[in-house]
PDB file of N, CA and C in Angstrom:
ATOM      1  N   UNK A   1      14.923  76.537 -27.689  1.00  0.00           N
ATOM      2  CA  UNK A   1      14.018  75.533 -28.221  1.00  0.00           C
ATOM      3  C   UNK A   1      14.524  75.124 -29.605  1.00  0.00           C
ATOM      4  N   UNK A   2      14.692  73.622 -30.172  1.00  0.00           N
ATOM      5  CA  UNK A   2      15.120  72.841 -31.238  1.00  0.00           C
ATOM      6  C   UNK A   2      13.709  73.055 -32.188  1.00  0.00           C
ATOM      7  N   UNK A   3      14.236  73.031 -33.222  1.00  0.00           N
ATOM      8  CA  UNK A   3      12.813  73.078 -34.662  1.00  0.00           C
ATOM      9  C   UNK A   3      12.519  71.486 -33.800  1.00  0.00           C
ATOM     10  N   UNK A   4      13.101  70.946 -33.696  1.00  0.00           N
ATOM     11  CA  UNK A   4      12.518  69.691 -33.395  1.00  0.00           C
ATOM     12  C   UNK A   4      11.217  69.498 -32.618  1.00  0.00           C
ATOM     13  N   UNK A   5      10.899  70.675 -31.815  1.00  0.00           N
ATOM     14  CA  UNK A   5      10.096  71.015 -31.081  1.00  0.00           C
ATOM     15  C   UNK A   5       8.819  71.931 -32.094  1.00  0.00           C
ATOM     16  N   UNK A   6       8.967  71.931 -33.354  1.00  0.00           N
ATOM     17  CA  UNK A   6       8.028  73.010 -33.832  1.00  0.00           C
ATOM     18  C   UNK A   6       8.239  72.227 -35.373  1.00  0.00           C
ATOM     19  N   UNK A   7       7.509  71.338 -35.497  1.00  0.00           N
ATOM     20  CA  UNK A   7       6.915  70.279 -36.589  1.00  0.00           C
ATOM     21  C   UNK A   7       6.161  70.617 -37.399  1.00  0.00           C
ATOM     22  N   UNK A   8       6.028  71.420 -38.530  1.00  0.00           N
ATOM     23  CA  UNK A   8       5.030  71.394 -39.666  1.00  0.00           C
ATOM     24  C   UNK A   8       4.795  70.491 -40.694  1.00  0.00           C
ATOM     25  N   UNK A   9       5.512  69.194 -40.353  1.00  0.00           N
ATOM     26  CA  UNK A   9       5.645  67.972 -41.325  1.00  0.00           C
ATOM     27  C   UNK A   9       3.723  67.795 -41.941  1.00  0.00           C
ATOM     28  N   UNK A  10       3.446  67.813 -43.262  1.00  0.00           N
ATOM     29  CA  UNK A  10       2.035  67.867 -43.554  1.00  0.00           C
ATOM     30  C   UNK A  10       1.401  69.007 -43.965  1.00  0.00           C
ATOM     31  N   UNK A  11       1.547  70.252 -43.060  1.00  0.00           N
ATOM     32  CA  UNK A  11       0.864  71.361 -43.270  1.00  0.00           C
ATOM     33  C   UNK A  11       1.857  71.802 -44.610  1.00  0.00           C
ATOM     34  N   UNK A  12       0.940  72.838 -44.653  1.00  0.00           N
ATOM     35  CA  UNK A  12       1.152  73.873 -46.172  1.00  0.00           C
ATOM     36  C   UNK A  12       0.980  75.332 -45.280  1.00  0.00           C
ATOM     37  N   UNK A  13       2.458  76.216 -45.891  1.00  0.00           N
ATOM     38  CA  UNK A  13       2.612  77.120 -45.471  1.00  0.00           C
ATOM     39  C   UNK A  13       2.442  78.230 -46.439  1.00  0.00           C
ATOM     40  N   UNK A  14       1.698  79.573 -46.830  1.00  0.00           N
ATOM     41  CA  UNK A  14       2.152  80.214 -47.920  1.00  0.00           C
ATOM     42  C   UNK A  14       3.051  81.619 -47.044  1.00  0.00           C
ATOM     43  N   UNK A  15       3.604  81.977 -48.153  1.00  0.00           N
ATOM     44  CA  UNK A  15       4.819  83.409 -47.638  1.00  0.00           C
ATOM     45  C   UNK A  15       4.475  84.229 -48.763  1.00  0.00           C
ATOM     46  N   UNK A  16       4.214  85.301 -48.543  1.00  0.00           N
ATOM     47  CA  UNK A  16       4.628  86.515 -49.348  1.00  0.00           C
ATOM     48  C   UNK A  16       5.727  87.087 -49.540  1.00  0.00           C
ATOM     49  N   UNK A  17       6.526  87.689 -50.261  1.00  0.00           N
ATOM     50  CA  UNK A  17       7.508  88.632 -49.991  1.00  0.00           C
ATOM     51  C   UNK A  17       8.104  87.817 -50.135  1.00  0.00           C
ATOM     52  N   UNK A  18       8.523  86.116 -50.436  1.00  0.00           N
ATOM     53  CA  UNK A  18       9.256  84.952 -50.185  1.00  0.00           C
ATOM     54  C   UNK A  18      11.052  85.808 -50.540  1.00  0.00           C
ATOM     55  N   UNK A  19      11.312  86.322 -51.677  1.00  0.00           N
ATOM     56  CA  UNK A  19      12.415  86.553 -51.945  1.00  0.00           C
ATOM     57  C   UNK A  19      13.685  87.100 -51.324  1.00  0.00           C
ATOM     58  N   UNK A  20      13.324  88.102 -50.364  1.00  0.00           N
ATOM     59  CA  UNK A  20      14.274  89.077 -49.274  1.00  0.00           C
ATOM     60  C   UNK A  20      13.217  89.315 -48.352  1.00  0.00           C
ATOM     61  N   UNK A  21      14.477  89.772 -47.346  1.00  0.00           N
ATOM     62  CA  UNK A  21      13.879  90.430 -46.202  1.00  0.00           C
ATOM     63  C   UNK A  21      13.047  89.148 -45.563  1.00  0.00           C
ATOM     64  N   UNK A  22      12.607  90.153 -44.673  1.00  0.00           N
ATOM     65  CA  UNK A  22      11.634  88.927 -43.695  1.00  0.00           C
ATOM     66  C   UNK A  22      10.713  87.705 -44.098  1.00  0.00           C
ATOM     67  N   UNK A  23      10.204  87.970 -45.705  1.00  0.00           N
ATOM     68  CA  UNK A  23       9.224  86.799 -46.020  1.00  0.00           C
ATOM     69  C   UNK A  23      10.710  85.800 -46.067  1.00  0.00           C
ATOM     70  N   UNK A  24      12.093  86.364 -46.659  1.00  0.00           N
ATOM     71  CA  UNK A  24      12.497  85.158 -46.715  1.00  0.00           C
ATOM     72  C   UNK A  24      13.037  84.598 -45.618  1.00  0.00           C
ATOM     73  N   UNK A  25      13.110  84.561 -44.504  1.00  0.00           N
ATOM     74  CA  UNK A  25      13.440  84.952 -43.290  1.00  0.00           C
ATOM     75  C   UNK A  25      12.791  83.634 -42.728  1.00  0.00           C
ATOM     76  N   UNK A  26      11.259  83.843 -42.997  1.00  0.00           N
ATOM     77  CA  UNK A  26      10.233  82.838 -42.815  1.00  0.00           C
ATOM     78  C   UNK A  26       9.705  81.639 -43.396  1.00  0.00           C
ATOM     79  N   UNK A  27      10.046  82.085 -45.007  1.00  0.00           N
ATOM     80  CA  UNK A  27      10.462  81.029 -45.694  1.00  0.00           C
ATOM     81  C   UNK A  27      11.249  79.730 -45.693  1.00  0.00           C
ATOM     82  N   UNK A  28      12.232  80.003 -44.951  1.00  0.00           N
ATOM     83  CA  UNK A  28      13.388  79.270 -44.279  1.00  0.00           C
ATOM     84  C   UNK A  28      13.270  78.766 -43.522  1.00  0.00           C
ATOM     85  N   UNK A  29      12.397  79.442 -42.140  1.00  0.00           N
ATOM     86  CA  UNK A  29      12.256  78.892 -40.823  1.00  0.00           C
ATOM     87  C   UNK A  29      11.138  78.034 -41.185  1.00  0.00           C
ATOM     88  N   UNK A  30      10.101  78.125 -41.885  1.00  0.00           N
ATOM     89  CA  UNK A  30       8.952  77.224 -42.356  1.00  0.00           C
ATOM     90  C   UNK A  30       9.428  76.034 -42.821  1.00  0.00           C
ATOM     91  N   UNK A  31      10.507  76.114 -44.252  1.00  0.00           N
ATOM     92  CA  UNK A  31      11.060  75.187 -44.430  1.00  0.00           C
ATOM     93  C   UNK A  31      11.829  74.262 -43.744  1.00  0.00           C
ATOM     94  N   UNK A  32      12.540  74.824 -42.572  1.00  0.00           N
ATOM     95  CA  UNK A  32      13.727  73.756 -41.851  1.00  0.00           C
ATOM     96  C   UNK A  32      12.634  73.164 -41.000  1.00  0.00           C
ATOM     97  N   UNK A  33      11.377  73.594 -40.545  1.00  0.00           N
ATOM     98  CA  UNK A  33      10.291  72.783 -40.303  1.00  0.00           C
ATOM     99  C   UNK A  33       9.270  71.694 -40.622  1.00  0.00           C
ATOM    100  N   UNK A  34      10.043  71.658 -42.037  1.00  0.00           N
ATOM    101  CA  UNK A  34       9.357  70.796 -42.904  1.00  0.00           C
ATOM    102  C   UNK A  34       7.909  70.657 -43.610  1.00  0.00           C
ATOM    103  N   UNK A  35       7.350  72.302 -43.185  1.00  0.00           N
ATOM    104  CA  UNK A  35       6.309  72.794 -43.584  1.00  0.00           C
ATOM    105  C   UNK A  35       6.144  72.723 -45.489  1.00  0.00           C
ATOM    106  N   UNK A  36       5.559  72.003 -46.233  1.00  0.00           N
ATOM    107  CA  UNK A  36       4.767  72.243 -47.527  1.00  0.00           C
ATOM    108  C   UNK A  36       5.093  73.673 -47.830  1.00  0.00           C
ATOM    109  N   UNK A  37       5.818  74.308 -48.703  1.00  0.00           N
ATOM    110  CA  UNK A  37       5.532  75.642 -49.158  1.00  0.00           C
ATOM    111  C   UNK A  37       4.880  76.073 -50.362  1.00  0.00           C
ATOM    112  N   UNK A  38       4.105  77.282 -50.067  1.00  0.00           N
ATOM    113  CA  UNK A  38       3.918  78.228 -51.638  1.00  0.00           C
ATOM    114  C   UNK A  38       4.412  79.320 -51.619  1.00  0.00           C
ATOM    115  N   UNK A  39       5.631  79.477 -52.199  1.00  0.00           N
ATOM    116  CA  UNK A  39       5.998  80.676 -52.130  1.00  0.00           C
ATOM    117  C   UNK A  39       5.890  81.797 -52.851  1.00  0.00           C
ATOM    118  N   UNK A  40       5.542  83.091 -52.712  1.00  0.00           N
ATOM    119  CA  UNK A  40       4.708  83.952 -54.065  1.00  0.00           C
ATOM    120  C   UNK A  40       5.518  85.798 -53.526  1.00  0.00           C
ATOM    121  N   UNK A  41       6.032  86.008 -54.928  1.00  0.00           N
ATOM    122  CA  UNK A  41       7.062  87.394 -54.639  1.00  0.00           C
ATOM    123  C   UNK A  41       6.547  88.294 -55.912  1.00  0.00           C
ATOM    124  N   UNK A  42       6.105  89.238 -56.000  1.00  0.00           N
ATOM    125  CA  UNK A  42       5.269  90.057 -57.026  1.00  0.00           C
ATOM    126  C   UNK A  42       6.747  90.231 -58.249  1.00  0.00           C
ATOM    127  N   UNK A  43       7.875  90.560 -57.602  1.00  0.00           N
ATOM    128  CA  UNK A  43       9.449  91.109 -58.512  1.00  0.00           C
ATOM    129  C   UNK A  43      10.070  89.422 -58.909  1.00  0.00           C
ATOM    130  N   UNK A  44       9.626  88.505 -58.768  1.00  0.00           N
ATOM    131  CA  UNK A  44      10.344  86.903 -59.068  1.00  0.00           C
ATOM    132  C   UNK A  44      10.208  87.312 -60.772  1.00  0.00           C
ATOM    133  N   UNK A  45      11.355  87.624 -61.701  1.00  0.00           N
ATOM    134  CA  UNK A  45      11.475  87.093 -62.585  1.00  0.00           C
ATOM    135  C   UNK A  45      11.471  85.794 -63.347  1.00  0.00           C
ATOM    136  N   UNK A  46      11.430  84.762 -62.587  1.00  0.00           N
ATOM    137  CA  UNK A  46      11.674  83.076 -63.234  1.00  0.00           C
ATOM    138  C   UNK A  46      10.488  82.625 -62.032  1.00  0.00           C
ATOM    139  N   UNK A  47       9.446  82.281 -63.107  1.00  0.00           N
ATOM    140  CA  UNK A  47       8.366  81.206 -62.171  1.00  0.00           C
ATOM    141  C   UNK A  47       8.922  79.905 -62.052  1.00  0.00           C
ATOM    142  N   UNK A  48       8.938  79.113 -61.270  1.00  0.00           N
ATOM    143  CA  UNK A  48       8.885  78.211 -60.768  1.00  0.00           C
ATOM    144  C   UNK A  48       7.942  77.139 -60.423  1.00  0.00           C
ATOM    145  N   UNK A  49       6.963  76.306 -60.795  1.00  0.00           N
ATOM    146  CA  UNK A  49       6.479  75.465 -60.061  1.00  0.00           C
ATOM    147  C   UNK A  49       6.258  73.938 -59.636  1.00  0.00           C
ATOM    148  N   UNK A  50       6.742  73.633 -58.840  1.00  0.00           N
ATOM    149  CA  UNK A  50       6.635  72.255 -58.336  1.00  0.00           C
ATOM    150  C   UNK A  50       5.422  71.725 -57.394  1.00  0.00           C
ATOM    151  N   UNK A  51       5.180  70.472 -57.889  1.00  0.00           N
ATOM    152  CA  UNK A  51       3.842  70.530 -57.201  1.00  0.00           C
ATOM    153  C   UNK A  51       4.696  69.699 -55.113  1.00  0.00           C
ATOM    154  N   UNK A  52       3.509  69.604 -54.052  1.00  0.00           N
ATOM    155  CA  UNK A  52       3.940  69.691 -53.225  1.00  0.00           C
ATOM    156  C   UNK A  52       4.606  68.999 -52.770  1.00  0.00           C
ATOM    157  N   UNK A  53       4.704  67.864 -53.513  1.00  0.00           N
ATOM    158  CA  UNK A  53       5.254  66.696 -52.902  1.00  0.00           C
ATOM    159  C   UNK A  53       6.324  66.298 -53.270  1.00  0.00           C
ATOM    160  N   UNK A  54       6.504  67.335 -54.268  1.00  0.00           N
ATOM    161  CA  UNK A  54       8.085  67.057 -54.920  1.00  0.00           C
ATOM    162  C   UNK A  54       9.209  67.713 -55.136  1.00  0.00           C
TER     163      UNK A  54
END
């Protein structure tokens, strides 16, 4: 099955753990879906934030 088949264009996804391992895993697959992210890792030294649309 193609992501093409699994569309999150619109929705908002959040991930835990975003940095390694499996959150980032999912992070990725959310993203190549075109899913909205928030991504949130307790060890992220450098915050980041962009709002969603950009």
């Amino acid at each position: 099955m193609g992501l093409h088949m699994f569309n999150l264009k619109g929705k908002i996804a959040a991930v835990t753990g975003a940095r390694i391992g499996l959150g980032q895993g999912m992070a990725i697959g959310l993203a190549e879906a075109s899913a909205d992210m928030v991504l949130v890792d307790s060890s992220a030294s450098n915050v980041c934030i962009k709002p969603l649309n950009g």
